[in-house]
N, C-alpha and C. Protein backbone atom coordinates (compact mmCIF):
# COMPACT_ATOMS: atom_id res chain seq x y z
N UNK A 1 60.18 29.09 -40.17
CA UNK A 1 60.97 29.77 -41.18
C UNK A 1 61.43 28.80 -42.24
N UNK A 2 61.79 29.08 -43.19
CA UNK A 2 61.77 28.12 -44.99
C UNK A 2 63.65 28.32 -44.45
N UNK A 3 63.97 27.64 -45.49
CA UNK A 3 65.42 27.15 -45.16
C UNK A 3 66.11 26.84 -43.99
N UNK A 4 65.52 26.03 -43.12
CA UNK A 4 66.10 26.26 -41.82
C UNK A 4 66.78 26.74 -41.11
N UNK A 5 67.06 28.30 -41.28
CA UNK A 5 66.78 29.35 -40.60
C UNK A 5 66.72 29.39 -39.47
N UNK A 6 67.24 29.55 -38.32
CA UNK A 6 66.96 30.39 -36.84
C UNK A 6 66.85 31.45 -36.46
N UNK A 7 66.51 31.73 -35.30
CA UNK A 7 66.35 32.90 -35.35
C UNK A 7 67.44 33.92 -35.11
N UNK A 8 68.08 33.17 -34.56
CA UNK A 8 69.61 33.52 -34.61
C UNK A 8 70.47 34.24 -35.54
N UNK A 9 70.07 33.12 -36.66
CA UNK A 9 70.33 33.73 -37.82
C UNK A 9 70.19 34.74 -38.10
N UNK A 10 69.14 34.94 -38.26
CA UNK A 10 68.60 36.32 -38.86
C UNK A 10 68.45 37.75 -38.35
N UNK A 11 69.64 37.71 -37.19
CA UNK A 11 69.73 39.14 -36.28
C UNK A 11 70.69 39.68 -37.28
N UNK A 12 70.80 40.13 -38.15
CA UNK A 12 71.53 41.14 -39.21
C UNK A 12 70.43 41.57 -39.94
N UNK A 13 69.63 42.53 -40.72
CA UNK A 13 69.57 43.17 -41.75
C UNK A 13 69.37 42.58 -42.60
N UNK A 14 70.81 42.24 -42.89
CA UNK A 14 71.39 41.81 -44.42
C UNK A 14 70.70 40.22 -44.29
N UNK A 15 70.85 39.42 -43.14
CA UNK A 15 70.68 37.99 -43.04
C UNK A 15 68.85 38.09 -43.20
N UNK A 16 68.16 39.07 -42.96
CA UNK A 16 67.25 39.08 -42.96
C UNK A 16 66.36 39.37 -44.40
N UNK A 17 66.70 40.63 -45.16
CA UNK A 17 67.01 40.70 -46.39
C UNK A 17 67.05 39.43 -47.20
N UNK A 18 68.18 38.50 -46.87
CA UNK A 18 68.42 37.85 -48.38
C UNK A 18 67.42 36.61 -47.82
N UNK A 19 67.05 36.11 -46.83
CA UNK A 19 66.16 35.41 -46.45
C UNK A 19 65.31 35.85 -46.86
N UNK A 20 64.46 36.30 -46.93
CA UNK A 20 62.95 37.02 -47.13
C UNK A 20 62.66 37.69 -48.29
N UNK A 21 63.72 38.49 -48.66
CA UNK A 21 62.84 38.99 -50.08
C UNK A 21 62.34 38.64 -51.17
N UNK A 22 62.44 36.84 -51.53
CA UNK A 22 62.00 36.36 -52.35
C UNK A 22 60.81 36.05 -51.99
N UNK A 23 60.47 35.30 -50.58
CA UNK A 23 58.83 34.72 -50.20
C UNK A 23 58.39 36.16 -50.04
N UNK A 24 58.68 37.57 -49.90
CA UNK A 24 57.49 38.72 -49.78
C UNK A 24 57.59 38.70 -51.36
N UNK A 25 58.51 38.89 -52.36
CA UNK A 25 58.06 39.18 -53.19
C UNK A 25 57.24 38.47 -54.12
N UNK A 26 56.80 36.95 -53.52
CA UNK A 26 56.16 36.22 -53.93
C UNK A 26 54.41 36.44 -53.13
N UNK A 27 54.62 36.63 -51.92
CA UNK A 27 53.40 37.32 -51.43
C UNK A 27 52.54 38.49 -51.95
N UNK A 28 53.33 39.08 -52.48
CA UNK A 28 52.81 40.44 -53.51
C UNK A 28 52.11 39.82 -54.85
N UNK A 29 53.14 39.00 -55.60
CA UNK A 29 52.63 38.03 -56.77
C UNK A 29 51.66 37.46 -56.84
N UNK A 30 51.26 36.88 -55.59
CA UNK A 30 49.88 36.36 -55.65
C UNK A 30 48.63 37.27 -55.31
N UNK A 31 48.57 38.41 -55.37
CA UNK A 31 47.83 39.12 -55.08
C UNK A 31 47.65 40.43 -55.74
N UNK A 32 48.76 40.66 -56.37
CA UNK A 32 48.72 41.65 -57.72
C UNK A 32 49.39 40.38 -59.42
N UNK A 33 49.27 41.57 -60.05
CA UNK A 33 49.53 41.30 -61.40
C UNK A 33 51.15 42.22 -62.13
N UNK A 34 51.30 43.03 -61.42
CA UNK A 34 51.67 44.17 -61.86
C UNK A 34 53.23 43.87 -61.28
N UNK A 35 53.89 43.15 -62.09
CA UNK A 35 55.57 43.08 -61.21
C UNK A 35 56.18 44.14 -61.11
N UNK A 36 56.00 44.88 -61.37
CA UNK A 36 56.79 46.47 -61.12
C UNK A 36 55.76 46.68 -59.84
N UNK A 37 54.69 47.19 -59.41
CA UNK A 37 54.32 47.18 -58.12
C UNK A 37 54.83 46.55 -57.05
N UNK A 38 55.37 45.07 -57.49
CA UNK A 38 55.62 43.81 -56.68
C UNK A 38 56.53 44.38 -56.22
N UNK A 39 57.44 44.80 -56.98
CA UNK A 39 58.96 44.52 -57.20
C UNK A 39 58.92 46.32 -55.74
N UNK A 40 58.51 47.20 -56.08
CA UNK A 40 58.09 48.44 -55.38
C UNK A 40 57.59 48.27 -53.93
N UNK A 41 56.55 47.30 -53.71
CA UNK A 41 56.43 47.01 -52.70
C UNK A 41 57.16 46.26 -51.66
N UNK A 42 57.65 45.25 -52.53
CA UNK A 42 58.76 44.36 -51.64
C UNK A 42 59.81 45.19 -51.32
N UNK A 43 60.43 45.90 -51.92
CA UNK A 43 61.76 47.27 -51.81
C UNK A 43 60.23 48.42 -50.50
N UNK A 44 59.52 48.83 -50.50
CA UNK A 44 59.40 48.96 -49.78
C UNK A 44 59.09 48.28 -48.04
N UNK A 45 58.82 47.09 -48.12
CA UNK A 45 58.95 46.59 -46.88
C UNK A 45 60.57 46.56 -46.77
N UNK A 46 61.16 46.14 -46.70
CA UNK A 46 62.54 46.28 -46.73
C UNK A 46 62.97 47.31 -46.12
N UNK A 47 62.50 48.35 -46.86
CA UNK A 47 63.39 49.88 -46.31
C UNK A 47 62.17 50.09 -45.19
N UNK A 48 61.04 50.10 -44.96
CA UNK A 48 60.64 50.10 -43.78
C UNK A 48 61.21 48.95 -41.97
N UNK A 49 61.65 47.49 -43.05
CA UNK A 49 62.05 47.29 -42.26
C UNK A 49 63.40 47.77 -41.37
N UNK A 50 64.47 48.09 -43.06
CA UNK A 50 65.91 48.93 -42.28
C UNK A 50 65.39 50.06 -41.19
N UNK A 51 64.76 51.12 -42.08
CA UNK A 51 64.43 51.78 -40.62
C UNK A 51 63.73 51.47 -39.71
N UNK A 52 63.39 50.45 -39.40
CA UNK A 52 62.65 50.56 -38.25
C UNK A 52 63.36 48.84 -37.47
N UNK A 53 64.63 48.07 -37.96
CA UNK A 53 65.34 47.63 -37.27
C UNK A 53 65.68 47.63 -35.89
N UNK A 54 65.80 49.14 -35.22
CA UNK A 54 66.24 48.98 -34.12
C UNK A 54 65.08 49.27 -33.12
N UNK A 55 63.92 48.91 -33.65
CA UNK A 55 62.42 48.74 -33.05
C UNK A 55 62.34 47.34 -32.77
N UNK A 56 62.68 46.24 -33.80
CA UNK A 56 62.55 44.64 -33.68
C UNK A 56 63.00 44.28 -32.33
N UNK A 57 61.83 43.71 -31.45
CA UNK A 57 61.94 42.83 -30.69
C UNK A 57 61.41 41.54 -31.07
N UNK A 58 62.32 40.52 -30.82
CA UNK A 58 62.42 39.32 -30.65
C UNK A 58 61.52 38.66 -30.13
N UNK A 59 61.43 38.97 -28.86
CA UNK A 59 60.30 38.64 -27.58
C UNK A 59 58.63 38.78 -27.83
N UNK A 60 58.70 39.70 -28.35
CA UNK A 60 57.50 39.91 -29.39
C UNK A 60 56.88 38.96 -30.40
N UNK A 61 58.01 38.93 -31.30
CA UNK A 61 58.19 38.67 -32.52
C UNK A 61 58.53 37.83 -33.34
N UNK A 62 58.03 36.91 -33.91
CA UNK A 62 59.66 35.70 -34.53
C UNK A 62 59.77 37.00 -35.55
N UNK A 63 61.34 36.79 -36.20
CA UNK A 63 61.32 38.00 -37.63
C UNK A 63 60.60 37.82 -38.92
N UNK A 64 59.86 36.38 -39.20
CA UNK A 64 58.88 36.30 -40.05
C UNK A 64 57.59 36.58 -39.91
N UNK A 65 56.84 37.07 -38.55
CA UNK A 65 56.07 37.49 -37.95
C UNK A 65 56.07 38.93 -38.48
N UNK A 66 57.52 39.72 -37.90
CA UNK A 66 57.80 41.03 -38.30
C UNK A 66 57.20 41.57 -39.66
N UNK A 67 58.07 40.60 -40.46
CA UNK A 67 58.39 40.77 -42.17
C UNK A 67 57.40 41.17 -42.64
N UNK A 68 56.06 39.66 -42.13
CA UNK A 68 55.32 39.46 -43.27
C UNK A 68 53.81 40.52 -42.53
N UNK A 69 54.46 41.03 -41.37
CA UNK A 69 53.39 42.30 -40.68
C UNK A 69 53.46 43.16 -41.65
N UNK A 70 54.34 43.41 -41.50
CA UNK A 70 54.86 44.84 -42.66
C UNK A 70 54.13 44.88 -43.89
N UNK A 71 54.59 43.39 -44.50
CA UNK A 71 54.39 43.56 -46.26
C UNK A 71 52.43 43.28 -46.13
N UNK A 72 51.78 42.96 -44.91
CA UNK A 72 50.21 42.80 -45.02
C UNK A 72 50.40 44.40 -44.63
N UNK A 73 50.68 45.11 -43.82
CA UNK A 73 50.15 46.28 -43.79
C UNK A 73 50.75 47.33 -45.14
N UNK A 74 51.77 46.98 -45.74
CA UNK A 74 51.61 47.59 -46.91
C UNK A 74 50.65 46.96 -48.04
N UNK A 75 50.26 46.06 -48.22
CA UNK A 75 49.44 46.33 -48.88
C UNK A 75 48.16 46.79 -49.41
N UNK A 76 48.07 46.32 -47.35
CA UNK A 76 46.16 46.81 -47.33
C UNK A 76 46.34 48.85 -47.57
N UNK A 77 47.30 49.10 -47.01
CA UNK A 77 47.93 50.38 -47.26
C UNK A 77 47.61 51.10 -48.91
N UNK A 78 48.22 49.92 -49.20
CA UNK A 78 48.01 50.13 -51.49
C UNK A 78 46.31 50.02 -51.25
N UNK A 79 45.43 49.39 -51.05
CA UNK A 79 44.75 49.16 -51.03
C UNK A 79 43.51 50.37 -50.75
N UNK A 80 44.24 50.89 -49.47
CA UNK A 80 43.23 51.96 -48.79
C UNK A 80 43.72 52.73 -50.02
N UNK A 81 44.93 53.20 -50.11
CA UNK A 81 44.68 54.48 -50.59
C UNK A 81 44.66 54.23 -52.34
N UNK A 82 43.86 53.34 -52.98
CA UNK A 82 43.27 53.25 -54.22
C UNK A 82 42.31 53.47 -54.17
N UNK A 83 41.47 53.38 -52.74
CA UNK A 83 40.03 53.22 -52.54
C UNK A 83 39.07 52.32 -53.42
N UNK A 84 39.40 51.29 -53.55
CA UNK A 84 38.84 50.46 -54.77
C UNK A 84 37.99 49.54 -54.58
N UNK A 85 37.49 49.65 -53.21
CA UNK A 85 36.90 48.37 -52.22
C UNK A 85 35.79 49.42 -51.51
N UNK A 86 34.83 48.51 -51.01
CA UNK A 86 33.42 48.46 -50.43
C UNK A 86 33.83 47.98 -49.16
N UNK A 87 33.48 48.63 -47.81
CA UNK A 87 33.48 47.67 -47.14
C UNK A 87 32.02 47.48 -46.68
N UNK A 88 31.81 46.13 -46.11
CA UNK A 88 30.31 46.08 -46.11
C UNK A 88 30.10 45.05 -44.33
N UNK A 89 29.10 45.04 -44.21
CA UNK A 89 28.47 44.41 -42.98
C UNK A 89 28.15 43.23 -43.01
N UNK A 90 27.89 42.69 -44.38
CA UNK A 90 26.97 41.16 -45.32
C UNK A 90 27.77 40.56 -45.30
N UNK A 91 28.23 39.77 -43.74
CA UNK A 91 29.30 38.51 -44.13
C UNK A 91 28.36 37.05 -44.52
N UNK A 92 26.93 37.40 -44.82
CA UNK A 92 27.02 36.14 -45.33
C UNK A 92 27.21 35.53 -47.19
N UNK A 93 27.69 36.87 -47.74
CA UNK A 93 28.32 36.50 -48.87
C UNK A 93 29.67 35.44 -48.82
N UNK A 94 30.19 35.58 -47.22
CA UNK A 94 31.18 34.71 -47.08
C UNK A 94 30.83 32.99 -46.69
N UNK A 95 29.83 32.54 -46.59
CA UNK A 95 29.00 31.60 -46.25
C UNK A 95 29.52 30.39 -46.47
N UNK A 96 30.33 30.30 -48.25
CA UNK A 96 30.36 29.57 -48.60
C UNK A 96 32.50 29.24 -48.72
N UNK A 97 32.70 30.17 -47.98
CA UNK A 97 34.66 30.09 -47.26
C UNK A 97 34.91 29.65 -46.04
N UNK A 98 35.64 28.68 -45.91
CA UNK A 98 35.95 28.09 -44.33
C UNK A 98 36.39 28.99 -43.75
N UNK A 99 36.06 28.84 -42.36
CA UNK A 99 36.77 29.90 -41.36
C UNK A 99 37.48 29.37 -40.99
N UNK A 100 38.58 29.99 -40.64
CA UNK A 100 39.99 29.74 -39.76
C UNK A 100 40.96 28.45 -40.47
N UNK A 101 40.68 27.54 -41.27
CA UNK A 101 41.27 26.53 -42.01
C UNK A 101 42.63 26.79 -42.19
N UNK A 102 42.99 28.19 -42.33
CA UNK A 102 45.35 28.41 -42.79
C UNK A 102 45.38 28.98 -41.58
N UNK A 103 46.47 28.46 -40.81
CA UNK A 103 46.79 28.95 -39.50
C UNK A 103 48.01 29.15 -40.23
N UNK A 104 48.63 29.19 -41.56
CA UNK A 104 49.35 29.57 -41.90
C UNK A 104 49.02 31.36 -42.44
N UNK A 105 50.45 32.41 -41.86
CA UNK A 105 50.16 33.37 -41.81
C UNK A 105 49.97 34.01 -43.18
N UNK A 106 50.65 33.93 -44.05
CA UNK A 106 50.38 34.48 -45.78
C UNK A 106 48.79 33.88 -46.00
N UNK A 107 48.62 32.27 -45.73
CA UNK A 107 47.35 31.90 -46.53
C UNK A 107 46.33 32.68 -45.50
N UNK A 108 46.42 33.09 -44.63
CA UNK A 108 45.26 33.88 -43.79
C UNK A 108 45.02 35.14 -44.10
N UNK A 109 46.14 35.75 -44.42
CA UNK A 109 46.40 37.09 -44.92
C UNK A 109 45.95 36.85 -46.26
N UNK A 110 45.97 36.07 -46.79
CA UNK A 110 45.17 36.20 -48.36
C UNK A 110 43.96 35.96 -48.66
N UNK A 111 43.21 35.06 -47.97
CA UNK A 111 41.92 34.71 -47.58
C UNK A 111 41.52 36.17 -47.23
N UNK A 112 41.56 37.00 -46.28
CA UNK A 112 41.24 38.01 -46.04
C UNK A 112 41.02 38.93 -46.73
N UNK A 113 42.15 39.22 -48.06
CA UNK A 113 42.17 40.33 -48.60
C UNK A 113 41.11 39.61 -49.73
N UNK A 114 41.08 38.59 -49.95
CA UNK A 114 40.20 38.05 -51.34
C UNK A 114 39.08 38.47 -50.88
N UNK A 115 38.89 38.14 -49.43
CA UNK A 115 37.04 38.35 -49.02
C UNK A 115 37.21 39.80 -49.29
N UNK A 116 38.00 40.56 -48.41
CA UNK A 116 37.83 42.59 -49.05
C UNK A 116 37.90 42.37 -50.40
N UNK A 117 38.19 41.85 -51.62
CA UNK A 117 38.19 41.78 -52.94
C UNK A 117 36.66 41.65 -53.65
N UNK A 118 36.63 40.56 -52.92
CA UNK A 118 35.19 40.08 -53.36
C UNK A 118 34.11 40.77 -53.03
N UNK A 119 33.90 41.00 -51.69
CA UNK A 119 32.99 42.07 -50.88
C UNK A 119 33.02 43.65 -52.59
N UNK A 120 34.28 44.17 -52.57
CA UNK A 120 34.45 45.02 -53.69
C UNK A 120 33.82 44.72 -55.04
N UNK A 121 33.81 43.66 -55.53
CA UNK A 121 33.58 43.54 -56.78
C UNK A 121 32.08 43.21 -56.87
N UNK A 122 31.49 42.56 -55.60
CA UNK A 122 29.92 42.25 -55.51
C UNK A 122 29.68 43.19 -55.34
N UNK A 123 29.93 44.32 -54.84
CA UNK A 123 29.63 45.61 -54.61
C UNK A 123 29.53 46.22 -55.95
N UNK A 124 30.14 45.96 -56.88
CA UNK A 124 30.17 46.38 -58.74
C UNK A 124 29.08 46.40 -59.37
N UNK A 125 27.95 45.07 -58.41
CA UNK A 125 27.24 44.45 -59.35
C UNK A 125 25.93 45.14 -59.07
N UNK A 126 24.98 44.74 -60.12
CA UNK A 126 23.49 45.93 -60.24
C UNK A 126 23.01 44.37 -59.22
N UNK A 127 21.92 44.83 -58.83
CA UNK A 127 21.33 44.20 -57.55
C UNK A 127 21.01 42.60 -58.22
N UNK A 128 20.26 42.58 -59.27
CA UNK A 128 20.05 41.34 -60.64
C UNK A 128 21.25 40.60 -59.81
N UNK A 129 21.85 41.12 -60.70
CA UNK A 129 23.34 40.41 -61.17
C UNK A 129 24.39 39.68 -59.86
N UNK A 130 23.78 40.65 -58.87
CA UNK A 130 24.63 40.14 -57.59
C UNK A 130 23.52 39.27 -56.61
N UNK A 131 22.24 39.12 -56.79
CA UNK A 131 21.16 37.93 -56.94
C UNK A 131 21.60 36.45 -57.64
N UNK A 132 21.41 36.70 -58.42
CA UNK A 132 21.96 35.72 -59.03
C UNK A 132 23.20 35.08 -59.03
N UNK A 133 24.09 35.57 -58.86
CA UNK A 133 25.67 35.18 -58.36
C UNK A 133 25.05 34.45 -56.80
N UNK A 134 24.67 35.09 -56.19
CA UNK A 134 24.56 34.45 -54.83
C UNK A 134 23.63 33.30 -54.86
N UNK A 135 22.54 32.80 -55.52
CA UNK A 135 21.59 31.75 -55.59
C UNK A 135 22.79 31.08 -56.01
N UNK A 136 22.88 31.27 -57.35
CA UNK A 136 23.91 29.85 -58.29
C UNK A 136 25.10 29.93 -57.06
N UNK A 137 25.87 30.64 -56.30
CA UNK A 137 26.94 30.17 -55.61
C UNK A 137 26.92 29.99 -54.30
N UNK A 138 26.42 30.56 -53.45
CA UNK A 138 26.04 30.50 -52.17
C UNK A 138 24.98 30.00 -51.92
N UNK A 139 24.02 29.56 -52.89
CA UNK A 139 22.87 28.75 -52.15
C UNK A 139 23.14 27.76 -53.31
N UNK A 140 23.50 27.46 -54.00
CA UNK A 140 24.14 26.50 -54.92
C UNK A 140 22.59 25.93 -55.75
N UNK A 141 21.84 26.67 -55.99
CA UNK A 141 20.62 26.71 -57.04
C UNK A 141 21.40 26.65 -58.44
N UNK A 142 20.01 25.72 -58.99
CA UNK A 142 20.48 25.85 -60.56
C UNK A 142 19.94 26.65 -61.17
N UNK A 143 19.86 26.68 -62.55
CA UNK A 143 19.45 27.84 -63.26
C UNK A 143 17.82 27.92 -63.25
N UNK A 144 17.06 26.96 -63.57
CA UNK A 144 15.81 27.09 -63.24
C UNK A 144 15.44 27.64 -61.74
N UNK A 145 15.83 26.60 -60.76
CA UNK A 145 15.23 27.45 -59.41
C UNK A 145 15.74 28.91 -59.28
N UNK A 146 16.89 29.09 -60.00
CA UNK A 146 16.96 30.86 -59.73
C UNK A 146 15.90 31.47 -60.49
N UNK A 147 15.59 30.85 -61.75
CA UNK A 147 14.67 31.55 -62.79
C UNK A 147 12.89 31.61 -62.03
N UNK A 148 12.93 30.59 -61.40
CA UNK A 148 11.80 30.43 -60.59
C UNK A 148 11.55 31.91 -59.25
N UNK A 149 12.69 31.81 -58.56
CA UNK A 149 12.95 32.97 -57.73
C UNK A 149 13.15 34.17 -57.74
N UNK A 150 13.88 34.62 -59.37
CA UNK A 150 13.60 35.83 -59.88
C UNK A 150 12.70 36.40 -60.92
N UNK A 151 11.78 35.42 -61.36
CA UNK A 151 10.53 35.45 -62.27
C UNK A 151 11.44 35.73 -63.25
N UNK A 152 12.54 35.01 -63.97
CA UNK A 152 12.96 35.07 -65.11
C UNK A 152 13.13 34.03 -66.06
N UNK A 153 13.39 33.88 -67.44
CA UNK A 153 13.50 32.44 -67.41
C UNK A 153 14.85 31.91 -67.15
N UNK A 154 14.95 30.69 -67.27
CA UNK A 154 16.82 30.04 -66.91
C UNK A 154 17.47 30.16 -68.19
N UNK A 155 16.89 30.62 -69.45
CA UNK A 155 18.25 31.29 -70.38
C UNK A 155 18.30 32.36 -69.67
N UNK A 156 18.08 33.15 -69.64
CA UNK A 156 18.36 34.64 -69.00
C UNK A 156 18.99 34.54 -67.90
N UNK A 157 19.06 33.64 -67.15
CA UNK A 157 19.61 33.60 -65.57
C UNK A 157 21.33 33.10 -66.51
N UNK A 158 21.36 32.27 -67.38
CA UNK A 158 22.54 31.83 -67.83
C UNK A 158 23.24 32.58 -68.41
N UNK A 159 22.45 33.50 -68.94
CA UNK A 159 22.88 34.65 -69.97
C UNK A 159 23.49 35.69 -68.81
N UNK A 160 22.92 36.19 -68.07
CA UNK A 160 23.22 37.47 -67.38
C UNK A 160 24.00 36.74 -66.24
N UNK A 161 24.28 35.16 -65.83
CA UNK A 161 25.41 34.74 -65.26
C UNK A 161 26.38 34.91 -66.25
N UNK A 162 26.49 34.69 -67.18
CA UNK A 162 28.07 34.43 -68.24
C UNK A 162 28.79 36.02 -67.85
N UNK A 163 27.72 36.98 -68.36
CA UNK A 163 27.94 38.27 -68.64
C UNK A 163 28.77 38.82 -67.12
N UNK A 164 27.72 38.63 -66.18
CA UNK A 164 28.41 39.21 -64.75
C UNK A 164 29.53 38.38 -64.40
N UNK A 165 29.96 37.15 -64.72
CA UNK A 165 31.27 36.37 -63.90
C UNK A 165 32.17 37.24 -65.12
N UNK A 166 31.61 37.59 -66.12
CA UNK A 166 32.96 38.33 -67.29
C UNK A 166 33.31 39.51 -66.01
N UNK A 167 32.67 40.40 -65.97
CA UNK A 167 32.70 41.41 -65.51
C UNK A 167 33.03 41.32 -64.39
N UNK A 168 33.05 40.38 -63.23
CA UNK A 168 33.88 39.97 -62.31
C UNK A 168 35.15 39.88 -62.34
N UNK A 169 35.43 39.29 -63.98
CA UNK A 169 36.94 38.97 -64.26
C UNK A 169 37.16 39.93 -64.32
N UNK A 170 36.76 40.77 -65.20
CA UNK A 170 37.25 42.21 -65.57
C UNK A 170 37.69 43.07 -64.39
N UNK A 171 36.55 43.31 -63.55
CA UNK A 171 37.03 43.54 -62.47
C UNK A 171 38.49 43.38 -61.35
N UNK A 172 38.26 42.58 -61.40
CA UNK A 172 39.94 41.99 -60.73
C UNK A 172 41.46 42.08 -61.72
N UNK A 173 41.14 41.88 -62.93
CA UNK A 173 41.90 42.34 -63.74
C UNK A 173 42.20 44.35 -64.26
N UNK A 174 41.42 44.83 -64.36
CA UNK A 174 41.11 45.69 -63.80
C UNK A 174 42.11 46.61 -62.67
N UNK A 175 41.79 46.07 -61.84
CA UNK A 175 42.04 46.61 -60.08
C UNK A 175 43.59 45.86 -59.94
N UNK A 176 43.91 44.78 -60.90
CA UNK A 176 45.33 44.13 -60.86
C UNK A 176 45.39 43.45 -59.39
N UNK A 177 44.29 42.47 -59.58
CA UNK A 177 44.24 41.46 -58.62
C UNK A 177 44.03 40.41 -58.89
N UNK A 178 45.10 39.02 -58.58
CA UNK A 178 45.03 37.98 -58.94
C UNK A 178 44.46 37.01 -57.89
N UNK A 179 43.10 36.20 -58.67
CA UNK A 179 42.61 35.23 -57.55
C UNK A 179 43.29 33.84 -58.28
N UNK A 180 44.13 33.50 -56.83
CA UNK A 180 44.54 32.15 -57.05
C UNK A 180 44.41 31.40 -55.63
């Protein structure tokens, strides 16, 4: 827990509250754009957590365990019900992300939702376009050997890379998702 904090501490509500609502509402921040969402979501973990207070076990639980359960299942929550995501079977688009590296719980929880992000937005792309993203990044080819592999030349592989990483951006901007 950030401020050295016990757990002790934080058997009130209120002690729990003023502890926490700044790191969830910073958990939201990095993953949207939209501070009025932020600000909505964090007020909703909160009031999910008041009501559901006299559910918290301890024994279970540290209360940052609790917290930051909540504010990942609200978001994947925002998430489902935008429907804005692909889910897919092709983890080897993930090839090129360490596994397991944050045993810290936010950076795991964000790693996660970026891969559902990404999985979504490669999913955007016309088959070309999501070819080529994967040579130049996952097999880390340059522009010729992609041009070689897709019988195109390497302006065109550069050209229709510029165009699709736009449209990637767009994408995430878009959908009001921040990759950081």
């Amino acid at each position: 827990m950030t401020g050295g904090s016990t757990q002790e501490d934080l058997r009130s509500f209120e002690a729990i509250y003023n502890h926490f609502y700044v790191p969830v509402y910073r958990f939201f921040t990095k993953r949207l754009v939209s501070k009025e969402l932020c600000e909505d979501l964090t007020n909703d973990v909160f009031y999910s957590c008041l009501k559901n207070y006299d559910r918290y076990d301890p024994a279970k639980a540290t209360v940052a365990t609790w917290v930051y359960s909540i504010a990942n299942n609200r978001i994947k929550n925002y998430y489902r019900d935008k429907k804005d995501y692909i889910l897919t079977d092709d983890t080897d688009v993930f090839m090129g992300l360490p596994n397991g590296i944050d045993t810290d719980m936010d950076g795991a929880v964000f790693l996660s939702q970026m891969k559902t992000h990404l999985t979504a937005a490669l999913g955007s792309l016309t088959d070309k376009e999501r070819s080529i993203v994967m040579l130049r990044y996952y097999s880390d080819l340059t522009s010729d050997e992609i041009a070689c592999k897709t019988g195109t030349t390497s302006g065109n592989v550069r050209v229709i890379l510029t165009r699709t990483l736009r449209k990637l951006e767009n994408y995430f901007k878009e959908n009001g998702i921040r990759w950081e």
